[in-house]
Protein backbone atom coordinates (compact mmCIF):
# COMPACT_ATOMS: atom_id res chain seq x y z
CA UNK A 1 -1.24 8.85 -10.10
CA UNK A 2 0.68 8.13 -7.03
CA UNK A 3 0.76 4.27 -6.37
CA UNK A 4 1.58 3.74 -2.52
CA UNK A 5 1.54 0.47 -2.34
CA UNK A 6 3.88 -1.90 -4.90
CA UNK A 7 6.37 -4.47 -4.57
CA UNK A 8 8.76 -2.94 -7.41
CA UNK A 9 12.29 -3.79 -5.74
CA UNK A 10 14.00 -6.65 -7.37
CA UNK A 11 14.93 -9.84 -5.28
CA UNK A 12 13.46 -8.52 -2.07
CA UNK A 13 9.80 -10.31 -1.66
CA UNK A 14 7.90 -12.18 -3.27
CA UNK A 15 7.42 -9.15 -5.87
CA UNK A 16 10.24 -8.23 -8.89
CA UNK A 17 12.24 -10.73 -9.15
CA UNK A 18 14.92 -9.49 -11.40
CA UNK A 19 15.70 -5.77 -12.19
CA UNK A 20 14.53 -6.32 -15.71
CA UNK A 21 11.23 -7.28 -14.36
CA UNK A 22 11.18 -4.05 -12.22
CA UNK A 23 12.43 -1.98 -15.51
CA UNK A 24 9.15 -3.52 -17.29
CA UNK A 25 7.00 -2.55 -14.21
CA UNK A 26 8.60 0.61 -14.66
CA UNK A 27 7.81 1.41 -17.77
CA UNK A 28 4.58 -0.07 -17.57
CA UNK A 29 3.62 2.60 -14.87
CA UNK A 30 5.09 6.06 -15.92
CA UNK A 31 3.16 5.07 -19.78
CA UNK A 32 -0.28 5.01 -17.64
CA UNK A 33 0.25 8.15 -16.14
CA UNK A 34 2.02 7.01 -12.74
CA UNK A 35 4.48 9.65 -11.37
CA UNK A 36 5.69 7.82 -8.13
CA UNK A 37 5.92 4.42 -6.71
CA UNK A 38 6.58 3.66 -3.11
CA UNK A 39 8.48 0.29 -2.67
CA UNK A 40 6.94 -1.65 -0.17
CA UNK A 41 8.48 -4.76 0.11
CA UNK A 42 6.89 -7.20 2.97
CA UNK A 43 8.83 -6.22 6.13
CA UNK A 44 9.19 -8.12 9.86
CA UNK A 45 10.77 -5.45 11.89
CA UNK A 46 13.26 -7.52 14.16
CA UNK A 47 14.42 -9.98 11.23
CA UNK A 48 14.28 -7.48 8.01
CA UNK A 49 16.58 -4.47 7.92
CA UNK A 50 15.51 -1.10 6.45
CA UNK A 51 19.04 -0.77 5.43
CA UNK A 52 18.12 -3.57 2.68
CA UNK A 53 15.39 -2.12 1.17
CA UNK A 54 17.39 1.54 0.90
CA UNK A 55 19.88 0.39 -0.55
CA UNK A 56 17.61 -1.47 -2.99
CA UNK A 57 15.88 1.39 -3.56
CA UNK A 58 18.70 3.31 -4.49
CA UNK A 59 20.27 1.09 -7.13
CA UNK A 60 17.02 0.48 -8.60
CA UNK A 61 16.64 4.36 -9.11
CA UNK A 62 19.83 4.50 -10.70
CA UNK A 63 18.46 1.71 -13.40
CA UNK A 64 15.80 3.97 -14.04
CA UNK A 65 17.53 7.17 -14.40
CA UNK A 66 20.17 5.03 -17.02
CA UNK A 67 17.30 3.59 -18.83
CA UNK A 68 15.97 6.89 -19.10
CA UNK A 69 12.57 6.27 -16.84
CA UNK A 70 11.44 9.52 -15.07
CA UNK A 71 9.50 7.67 -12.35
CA UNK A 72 10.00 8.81 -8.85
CA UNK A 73 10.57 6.00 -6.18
CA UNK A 74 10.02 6.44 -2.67
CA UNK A 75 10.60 3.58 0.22
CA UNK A 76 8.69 2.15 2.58
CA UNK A 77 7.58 -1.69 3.57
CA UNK A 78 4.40 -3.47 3.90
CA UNK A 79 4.49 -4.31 7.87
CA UNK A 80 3.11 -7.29 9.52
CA UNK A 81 1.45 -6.81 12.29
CA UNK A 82 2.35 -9.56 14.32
CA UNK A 83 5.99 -7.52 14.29
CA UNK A 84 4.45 -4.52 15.75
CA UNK A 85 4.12 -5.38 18.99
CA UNK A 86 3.83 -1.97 21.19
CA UNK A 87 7.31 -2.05 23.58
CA UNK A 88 8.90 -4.51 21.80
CA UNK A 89 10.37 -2.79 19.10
CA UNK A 90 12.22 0.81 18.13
CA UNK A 91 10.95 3.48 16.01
CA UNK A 92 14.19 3.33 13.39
CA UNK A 93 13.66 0.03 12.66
CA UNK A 94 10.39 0.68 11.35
CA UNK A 95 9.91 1.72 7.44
CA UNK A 96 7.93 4.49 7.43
CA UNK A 97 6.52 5.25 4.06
CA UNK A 98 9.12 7.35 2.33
CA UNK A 99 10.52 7.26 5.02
CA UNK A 100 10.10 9.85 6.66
CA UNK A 101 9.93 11.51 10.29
CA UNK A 102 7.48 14.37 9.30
CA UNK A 103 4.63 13.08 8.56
CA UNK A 104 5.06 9.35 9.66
CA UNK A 105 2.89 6.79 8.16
CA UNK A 106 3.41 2.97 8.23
CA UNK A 107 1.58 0.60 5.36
CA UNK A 108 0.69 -2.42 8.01
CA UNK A 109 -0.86 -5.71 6.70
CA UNK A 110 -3.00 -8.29 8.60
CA UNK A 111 -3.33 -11.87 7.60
CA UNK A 112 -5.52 -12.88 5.22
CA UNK A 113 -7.13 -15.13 7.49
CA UNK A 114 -8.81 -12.37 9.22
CA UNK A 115 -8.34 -9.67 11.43
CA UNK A 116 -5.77 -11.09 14.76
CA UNK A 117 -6.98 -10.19 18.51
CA UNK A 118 -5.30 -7.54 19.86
CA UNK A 119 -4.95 -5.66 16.51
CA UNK A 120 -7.04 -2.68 17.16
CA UNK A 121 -4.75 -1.83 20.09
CA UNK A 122 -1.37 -2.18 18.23
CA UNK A 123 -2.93 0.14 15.78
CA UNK A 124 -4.28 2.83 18.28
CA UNK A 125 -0.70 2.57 19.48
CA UNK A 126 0.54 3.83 16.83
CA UNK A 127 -1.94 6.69 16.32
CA UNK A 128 -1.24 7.96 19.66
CA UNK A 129 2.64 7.94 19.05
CA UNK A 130 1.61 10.14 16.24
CA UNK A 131 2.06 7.61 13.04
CA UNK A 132 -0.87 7.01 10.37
CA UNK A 133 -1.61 3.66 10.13
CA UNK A 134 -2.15 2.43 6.54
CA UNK A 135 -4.51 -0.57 6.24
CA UNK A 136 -3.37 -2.65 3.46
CA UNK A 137 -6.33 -4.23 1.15
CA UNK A 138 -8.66 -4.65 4.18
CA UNK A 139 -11.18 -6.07 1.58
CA UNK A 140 -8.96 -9.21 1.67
CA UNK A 141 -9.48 -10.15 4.88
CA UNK A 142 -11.45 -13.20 5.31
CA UNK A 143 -14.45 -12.81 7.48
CA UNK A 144 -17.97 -11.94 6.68
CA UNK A 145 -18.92 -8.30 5.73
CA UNK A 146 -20.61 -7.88 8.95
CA UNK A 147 -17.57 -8.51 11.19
CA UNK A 148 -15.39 -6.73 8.86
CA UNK A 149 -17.86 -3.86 9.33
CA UNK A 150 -17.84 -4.06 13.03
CA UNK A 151 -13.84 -4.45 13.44
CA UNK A 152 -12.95 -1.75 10.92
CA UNK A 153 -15.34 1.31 11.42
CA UNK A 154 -13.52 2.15 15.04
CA UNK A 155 -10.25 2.42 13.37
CA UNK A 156 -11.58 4.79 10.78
CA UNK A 157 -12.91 6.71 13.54
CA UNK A 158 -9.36 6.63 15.17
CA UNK A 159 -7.95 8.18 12.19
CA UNK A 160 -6.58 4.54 10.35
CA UNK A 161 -6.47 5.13 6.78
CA UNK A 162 -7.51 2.35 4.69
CA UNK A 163 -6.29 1.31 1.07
CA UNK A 164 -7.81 -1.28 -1.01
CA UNK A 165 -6.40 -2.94 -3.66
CA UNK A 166 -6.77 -2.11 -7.73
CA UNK A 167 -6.76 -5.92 -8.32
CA UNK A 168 -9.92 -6.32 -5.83
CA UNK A 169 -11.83 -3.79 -7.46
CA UNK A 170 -11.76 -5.40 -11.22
CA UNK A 171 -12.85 -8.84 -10.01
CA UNK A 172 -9.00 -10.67 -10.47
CA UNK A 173 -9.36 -12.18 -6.72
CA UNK A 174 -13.15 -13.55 -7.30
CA UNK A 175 -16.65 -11.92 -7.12
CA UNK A 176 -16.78 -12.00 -3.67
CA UNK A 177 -13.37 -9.69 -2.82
CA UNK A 178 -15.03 -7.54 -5.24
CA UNK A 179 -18.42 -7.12 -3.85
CA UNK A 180 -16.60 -6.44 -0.26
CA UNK A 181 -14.26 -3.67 -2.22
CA UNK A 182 -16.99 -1.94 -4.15
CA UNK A 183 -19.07 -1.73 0.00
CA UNK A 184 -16.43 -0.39 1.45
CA UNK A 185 -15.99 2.12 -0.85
CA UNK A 186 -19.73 2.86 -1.01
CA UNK A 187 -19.40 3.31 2.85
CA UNK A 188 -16.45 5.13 2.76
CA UNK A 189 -14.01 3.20 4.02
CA UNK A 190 -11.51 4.10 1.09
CA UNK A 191 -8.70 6.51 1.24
CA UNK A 192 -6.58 5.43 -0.96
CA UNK A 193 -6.04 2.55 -4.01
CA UNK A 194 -2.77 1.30 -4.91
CA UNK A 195 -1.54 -2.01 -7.45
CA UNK A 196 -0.41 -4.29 -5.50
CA UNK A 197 1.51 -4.78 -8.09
CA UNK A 198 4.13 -7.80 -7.80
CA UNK A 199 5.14 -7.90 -11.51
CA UNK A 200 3.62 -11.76 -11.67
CA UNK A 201 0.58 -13.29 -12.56
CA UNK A 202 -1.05 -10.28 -13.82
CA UNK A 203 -0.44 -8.67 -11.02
CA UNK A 204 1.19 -5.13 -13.36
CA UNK A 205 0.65 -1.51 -12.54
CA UNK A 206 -1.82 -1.28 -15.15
CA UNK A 207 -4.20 -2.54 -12.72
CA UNK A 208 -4.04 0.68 -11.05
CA UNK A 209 -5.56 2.46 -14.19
CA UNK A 210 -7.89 -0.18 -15.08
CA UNK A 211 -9.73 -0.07 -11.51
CA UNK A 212 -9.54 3.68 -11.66
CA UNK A 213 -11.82 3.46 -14.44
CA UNK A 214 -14.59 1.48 -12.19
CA UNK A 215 -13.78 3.88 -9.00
CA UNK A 216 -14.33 6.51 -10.78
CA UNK A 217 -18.05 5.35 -11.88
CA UNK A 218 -18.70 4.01 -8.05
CA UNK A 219 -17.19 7.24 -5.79
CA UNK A 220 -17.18 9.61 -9.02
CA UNK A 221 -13.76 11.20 -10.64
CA UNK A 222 -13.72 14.03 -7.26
CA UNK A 223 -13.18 11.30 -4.60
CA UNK A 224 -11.35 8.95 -6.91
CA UNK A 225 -8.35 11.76 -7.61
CA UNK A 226 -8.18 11.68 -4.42
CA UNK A 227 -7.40 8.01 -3.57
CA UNK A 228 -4.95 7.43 -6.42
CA UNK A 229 -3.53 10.69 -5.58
CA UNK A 230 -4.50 13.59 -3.10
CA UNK A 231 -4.89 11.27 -0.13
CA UNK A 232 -1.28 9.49 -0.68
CA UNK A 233 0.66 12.71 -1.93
CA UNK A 234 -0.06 13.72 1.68
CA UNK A 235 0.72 10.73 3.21
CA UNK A 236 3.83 10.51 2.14
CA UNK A 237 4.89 14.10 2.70
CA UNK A 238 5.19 15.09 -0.58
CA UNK A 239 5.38 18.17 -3.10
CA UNK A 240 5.20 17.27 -6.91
């Protein structure tokens, strides 16, 4: 499994707090069978720097190689999209997951509140400067199913990719988040599932393979090897 979507990096967020924790998270994922982990720390572009989170990333990868962990980390942040404001800000001060030019892809995250006015057209903006968007746990947002339904299904037609979250899918954030998870993926508005994981409250990689156990039953194993890790190997660019 490839999980695109974790908040691994010690210190940083609200995620890891101490590189022990991120260690245990570590561990945790390579035993279940996950081969890379994008750090995705929440990012403001304008106030966070990208220099941070590399530099993060790379000590962290050192810990891992020392403690003998053979999990791959890749970088990246979880963008707000109040920072993305189309002129307002530069292209290298945005993380790209894995950063990288070739393909570019950016994990962006709305409130939980709802979906803001004017975020379709920051996101076409970025599809027509060539870059992916990646819909963090749209399942999360809170307005009914209908609107959700009516915001969302141009963007998928525009060519944003949308990844829900392992925790939604087992029930952890209510009934409710789960019943809007388990539609979306019955109407295929899934491309990819990812932890979440912050290393508190439950909130471990080994959601990841306990929701992959219910995706597979809903979207069968085809379409679910493909959201935990078809769909994000080629999102982020990579050969493994």
């Amino acid at each position: 499994m490839i999980d695109i979507h974790t908040h691994i990096l010690p210190g940083i967020d609200d995620g890891a707090r101490t590189v022990k924790e991120s260690l245990a998270m570590a561990r945790e994922a390579w035993s279940l069978g996950i081969e890379v982990m994008v750090a995705t720390p929440h990012f403001l572009p304008g106030i966070d720097k990208i220099d941070n989170v590399r530099q993060a990333l790379i000590k962290l990868q050192k810990e891992l190689e020392y403690n003998s962990i053979p999990l791959q980390l890749c970088g990246g942040g979880e963008v707000e999209i109040s920072g993305l404001v189309p002129g307002t800000w530069e292209k290298e001060d945005i993380p790209f997951l894995n950063f990288t030019e070739t393909p570019k892809a950016l994990l962006v995250e709305f409130p939980f509140s709802g979906l803001p006015k004017g975020a379709e057209e920051v996101l076409y903006h970025l599809v027509k400067m060539g870059i992916t968007p990646v819909l963090a746990h749209p399942e999360r947002a809170m307005i009914s199913k209908k609107e959700l339904l009516r915001r969302i299904t141009p963007l998928r037609d525009e060519g944003v990719v949308f990844q829900i979250d392992a925790p939604s899918l087992v029930g952890l954030w209510g009934r409710e988040i789960k019943e809007r998870t388990e539609m979306l993926i019955e109407r295929g508005f899934c491309h990819i599932m990812a932890s979440d994981c912050h290393g508190r409250k439950g909130l471990m990689p080994r959601m990841l393979s306990d929701a992959l156990t219910v995706l597979e039953r809903l979207a069968g194993e085809e379409k679910a090897q493909e959201m935990v890790w078809d769909n994000p190997l080629e999102i982020l660019g990579l050969s493994l």
